[in-house]
Protein backbone atom coordinates (compact mmCIF):
# COMPACT_ATOMS: atom_id res chain seq x y z
CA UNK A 1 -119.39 -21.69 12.75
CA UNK A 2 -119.47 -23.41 9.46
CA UNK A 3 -123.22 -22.77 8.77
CA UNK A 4 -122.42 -18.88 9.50
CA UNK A 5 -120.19 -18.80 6.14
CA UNK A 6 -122.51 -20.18 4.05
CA UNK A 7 -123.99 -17.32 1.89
CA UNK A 8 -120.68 -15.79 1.31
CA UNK A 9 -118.45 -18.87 0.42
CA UNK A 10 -121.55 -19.72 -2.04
CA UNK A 11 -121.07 -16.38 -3.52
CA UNK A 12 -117.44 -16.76 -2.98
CA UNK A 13 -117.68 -20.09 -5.24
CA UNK A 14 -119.37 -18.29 -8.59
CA UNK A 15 -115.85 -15.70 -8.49
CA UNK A 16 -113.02 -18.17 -7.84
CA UNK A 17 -114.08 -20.97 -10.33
CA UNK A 18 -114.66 -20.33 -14.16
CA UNK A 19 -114.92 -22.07 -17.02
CA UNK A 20 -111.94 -21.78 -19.79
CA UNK A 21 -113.78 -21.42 -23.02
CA UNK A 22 -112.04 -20.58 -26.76
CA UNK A 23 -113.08 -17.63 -28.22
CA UNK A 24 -113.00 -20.17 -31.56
CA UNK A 25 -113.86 -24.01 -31.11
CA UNK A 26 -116.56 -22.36 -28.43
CA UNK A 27 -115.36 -25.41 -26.28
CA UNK A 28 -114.28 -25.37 -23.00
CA UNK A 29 -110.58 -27.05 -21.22
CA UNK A 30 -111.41 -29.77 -19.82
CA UNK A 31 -108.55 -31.80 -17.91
CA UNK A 32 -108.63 -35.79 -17.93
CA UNK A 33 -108.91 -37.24 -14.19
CA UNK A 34 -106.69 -40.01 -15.45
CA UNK A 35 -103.17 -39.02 -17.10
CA UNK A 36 -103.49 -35.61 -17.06
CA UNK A 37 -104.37 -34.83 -20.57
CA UNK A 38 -106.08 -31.74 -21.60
CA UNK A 39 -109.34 -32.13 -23.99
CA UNK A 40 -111.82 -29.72 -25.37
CA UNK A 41 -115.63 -30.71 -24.61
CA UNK A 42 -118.80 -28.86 -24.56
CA UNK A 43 -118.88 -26.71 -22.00
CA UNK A 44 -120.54 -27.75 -18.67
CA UNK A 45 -120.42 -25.77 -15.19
CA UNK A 46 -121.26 -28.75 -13.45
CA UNK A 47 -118.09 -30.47 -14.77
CA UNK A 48 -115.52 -30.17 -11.77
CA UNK A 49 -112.91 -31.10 -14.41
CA UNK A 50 -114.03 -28.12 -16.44
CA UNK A 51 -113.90 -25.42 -13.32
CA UNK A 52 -110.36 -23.31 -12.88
CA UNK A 53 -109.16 -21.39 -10.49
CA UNK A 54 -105.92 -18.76 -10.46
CA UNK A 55 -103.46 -19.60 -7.80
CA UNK A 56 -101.37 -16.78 -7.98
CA UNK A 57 -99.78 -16.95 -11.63
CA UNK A 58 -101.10 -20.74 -11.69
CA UNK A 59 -104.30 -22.18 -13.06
CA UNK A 60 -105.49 -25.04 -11.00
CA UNK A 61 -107.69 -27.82 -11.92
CA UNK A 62 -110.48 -28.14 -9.39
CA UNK A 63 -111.95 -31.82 -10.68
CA UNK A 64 -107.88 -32.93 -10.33
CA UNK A 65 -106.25 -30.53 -7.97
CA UNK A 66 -103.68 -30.21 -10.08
CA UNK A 67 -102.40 -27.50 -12.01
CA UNK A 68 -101.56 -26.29 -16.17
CA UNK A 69 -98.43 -26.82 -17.28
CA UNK A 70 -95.89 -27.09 -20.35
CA UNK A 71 -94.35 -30.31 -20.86
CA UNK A 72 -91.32 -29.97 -23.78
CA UNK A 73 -91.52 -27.51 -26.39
CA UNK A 74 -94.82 -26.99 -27.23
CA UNK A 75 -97.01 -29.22 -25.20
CA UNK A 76 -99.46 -28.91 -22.39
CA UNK A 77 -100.61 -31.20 -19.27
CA UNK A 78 -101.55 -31.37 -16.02
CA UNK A 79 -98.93 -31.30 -13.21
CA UNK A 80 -98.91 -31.54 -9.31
CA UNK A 81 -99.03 -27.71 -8.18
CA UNK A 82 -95.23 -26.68 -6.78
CA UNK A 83 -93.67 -30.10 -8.39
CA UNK A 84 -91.17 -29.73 -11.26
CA UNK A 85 -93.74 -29.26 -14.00
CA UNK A 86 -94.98 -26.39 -12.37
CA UNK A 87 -95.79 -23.66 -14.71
CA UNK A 88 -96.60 -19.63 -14.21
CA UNK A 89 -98.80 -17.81 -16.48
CA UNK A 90 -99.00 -14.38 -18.08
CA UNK A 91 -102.37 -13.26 -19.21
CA UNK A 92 -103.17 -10.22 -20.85
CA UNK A 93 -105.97 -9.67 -23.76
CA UNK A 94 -107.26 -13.19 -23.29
CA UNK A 95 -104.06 -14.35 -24.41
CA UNK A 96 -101.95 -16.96 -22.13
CA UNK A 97 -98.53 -17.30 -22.23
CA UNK A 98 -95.88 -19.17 -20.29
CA UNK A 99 -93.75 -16.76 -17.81
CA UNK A 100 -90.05 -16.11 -19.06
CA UNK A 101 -91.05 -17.72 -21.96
CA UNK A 102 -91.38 -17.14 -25.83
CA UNK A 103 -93.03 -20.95 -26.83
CA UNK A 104 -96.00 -18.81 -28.12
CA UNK A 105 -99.59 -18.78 -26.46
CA UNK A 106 -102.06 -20.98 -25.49
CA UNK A 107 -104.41 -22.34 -28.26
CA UNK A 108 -106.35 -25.26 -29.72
CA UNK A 109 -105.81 -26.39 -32.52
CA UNK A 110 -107.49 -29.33 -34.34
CA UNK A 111 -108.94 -30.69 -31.27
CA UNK A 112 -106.30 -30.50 -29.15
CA UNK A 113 -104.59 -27.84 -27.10
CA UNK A 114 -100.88 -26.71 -27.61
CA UNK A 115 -98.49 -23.54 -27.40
CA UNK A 116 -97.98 -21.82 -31.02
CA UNK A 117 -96.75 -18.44 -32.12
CA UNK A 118 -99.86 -17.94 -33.74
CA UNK A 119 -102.42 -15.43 -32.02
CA UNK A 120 -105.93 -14.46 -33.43
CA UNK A 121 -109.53 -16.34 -31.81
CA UNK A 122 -107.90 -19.57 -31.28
CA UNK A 123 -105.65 -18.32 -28.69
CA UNK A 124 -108.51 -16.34 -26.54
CA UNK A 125 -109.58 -18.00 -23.56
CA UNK A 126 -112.85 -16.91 -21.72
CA UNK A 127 -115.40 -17.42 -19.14
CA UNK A 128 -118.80 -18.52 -19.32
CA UNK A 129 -119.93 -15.16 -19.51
CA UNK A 130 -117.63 -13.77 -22.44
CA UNK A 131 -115.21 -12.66 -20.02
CA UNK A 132 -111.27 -12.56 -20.44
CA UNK A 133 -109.82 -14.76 -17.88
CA UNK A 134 -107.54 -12.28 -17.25
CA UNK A 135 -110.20 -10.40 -15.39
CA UNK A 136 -110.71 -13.23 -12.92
CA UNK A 137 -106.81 -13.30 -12.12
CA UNK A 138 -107.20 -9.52 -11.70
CA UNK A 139 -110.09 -10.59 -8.74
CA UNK A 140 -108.24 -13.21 -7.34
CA UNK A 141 -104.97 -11.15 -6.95
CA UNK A 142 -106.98 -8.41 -5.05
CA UNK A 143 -107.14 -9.14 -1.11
CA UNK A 144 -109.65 -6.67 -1.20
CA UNK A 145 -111.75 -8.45 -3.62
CA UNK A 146 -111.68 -11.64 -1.42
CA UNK A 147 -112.50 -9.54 2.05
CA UNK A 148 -115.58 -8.16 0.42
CA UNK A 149 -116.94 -11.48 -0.70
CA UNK A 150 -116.53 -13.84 2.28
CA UNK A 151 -115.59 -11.09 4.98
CA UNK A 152 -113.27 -14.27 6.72
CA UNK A 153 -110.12 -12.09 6.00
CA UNK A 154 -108.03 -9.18 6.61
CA UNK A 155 -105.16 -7.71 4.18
CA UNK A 156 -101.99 -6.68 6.41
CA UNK A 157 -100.77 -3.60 4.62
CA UNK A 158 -97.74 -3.75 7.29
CA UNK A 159 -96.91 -7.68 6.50
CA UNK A 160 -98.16 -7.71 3.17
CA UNK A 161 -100.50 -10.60 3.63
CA UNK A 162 -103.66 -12.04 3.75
CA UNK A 163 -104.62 -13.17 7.20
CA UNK A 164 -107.88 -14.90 9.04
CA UNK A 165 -109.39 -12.85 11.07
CA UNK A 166 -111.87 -15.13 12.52
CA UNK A 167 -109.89 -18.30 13.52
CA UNK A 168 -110.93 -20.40 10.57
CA UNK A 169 -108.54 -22.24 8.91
CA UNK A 170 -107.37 -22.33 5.58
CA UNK A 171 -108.60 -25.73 5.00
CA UNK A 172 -111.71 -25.62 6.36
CA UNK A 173 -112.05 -22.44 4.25
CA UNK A 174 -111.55 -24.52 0.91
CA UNK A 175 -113.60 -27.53 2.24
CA UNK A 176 -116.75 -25.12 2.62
CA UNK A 177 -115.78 -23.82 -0.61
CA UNK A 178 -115.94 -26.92 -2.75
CA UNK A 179 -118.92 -28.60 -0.80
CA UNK A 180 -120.90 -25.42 -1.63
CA UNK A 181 -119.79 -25.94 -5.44
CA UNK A 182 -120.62 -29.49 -5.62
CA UNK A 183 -123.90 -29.04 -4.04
CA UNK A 184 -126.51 -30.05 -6.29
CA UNK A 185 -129.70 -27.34 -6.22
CA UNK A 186 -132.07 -29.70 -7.79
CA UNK A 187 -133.72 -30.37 -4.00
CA UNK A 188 -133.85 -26.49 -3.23
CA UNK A 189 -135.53 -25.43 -6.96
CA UNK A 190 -138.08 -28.18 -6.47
CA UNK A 191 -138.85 -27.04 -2.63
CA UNK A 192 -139.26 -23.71 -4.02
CA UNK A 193 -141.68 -25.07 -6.49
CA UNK A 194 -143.81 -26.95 -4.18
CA UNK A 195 -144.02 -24.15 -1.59
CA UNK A 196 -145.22 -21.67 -4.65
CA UNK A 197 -148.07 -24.38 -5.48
CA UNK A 198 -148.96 -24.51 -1.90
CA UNK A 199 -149.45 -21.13 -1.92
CA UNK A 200 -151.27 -20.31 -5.03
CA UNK A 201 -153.38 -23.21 -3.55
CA UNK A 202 -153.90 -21.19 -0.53
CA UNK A 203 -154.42 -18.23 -2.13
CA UNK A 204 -157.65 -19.78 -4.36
CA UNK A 205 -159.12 -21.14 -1.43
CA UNK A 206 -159.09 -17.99 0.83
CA UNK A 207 -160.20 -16.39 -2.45
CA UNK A 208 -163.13 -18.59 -2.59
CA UNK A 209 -164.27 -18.38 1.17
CA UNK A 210 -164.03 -14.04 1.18
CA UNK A 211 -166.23 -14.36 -1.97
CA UNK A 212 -168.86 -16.59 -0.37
CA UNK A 213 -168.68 -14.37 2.83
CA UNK A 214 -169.52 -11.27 0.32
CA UNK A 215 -172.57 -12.88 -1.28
CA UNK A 216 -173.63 -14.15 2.23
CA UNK A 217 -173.21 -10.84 3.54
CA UNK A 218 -174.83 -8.90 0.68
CA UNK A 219 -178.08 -11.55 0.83
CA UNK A 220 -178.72 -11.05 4.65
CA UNK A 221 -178.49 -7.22 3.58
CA UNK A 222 -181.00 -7.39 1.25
CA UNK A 223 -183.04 -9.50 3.60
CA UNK A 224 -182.57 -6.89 6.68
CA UNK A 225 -183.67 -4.32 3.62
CA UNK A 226 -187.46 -5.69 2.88
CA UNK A 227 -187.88 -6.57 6.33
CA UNK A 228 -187.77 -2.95 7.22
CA UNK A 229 -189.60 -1.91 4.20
CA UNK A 230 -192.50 -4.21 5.32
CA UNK A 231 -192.69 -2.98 8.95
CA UNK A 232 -192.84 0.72 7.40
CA UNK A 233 -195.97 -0.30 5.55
CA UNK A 234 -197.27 -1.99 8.35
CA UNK A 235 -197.13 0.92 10.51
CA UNK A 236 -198.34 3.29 8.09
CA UNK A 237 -201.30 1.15 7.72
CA UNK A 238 -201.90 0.95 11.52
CA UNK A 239 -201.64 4.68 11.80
CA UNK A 240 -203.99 5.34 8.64
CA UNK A 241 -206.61 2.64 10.48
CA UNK A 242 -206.25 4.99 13.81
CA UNK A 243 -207.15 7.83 11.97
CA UNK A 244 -210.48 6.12 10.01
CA UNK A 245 -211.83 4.76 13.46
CA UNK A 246 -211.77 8.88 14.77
CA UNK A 247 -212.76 10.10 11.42
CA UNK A 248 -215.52 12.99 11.83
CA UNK A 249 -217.94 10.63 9.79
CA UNK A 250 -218.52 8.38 12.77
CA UNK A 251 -218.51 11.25 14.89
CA UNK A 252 -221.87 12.55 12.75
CA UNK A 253 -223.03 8.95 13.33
CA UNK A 254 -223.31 9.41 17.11
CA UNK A 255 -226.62 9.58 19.23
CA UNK A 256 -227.90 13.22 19.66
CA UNK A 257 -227.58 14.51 22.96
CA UNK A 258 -231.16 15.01 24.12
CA UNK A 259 -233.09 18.04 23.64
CA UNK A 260 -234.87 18.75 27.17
CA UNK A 261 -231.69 18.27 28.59
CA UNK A 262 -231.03 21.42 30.78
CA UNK A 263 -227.90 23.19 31.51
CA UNK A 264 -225.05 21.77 33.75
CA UNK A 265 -227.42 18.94 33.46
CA UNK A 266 -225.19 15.35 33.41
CA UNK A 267 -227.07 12.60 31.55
CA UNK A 268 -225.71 8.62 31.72
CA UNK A 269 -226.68 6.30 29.50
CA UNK A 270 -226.86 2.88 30.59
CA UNK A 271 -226.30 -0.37 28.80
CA UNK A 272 -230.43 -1.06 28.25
CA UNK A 273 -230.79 2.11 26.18
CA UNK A 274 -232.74 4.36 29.12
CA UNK A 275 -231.23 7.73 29.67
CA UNK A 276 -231.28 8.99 33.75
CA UNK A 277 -229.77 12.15 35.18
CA UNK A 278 -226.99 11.85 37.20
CA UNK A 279 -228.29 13.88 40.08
CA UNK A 280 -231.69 13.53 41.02
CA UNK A 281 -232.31 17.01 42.79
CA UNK A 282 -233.90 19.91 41.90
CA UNK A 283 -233.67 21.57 39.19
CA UNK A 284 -232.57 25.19 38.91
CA UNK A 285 -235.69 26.69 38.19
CA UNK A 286 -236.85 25.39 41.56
CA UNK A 287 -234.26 27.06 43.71
């Protein structure tokens, strides 16, 4: 059942996590795995620390599991999702600010990230694309969204409520979710790779043999060609040589018939030159 998931929990992945990049440092948040502090870093999407994810009006960490918060007046850390530091965000323009709250936006300044009053670039947050994060709350807070990525659930419009359709649990759900995340493609780019050289190899090399059978073919062509070219001439010449040996010249050339030889008269010549009638009888004047 797991394997069956697989394409659309991978494309599931690429909506639910984003980066958190300002519009103005070009940096992205990046939350320490240690005591919870926030940095900015270059950006990297292979950086679980980096990746974020709305949880309803939260932003969760996926590298900590743990979620953005305000700490005092104008600070910002990391905080167990639900505990007492829990915080809810409003976003709208790229701007964040806390809910029921007028500390000011989210923004970094000198390094560092804090609330201010103070708007402009350095309080724009975006994706790796150039996209407001506001969008990707819009996604995640739309059931319908969700059901046409993965296809694993079902909005109630009588409860209100997303449900699983298929009997897979919710954690098994998020555990397919982040080991499809974490997987590294390196092994499936360089498969790729090798079958493509396998079959470029494959391609020469059938190339090569059709052209050989071509010339092969062509040559015992040519060969079948002259071979019927020379038993035309030879019969020609056979039939030109049957027509000499009949010629009328050699008929000229043959003994005379005799001249007392009488009528109806049959004369045989034998094979010592002397000349007999065939019939010995009379002859007609003596009947």
């Amino acid at each position: 059942m797991k394997f069956f998931w697989i394409i659309p929990f991978f494309l599931l992945q690429d909506a639910a996590a984003f980066l958190m990049k300002n519009a103005k440092v070009r940096l992205c948040l990046q939350a320490s795995p240690t005591y919870g502090n926030l940095l900015l870093e270059d950006c990297d999407p292979l950086l679980d620390s980096q990746d974020w994810s709305w949880q309803g009006d939260a932003l969760m960490n996926h590298g900590t599991q743990s979620c953005l918060s305000v700490v005092g007046t104008n600070s910002v850390r990391m905080s167990p999702c639900g505990g007492t530091g829990y915080t809810s965000w409003d976003c709208s323009e790229s701007l964040l600010s806390p809910q029921g709250s007028s500390q000011g936006y989210l923004l970094a300044n000198k390094g560092r990230v804090a609330l201010s009053s103070g708007g402009g670039l350095k309080a724009q947050w975006q994706d790796a694309a150039g996209e407001s994060v506001c969008k990707e709350k819009a996604a995640a807070e739309d059931p319908y969204f969700l059901a046409a990525l993965t296809s694993t659930r079902v909005y109630d419009h009588t409860a209100g409520n997303v449900t699983l359709a298929l009997g897979i649990a919710q954690e098994e759900l998020e555990e397919l979710l982040w080991f499809f995340r974490r997987e590294d493609p390196s092994a499936w780019n360089y498969s790729v790779l090798a079958l493509s050289l396998v079959a470029m190899i494959l391609g020469l090399f059938l190339l090569a043999i059709n052209v050989k059978q071509n010339r092969k073919r062509k040559s015992l062509e040519y060969r079948e060609a002259g071979q019927t070219v020379q038993q035309a001439e030879l019969e020609t010449k056979q039939a030109l040589m049957s027509v000499q040996e009949y010629s009328p010249a050699k008929l000229q050339t043959q003994e005379p018939v005799p001249q007392d030889q009488g009528a109806g008269e049959v004369l045989v010549q034998w094979k010592d030159g002397t000349i007999t009638s065939l019939y010995s009888g009379r002859s007609e004047d003596t009947l």
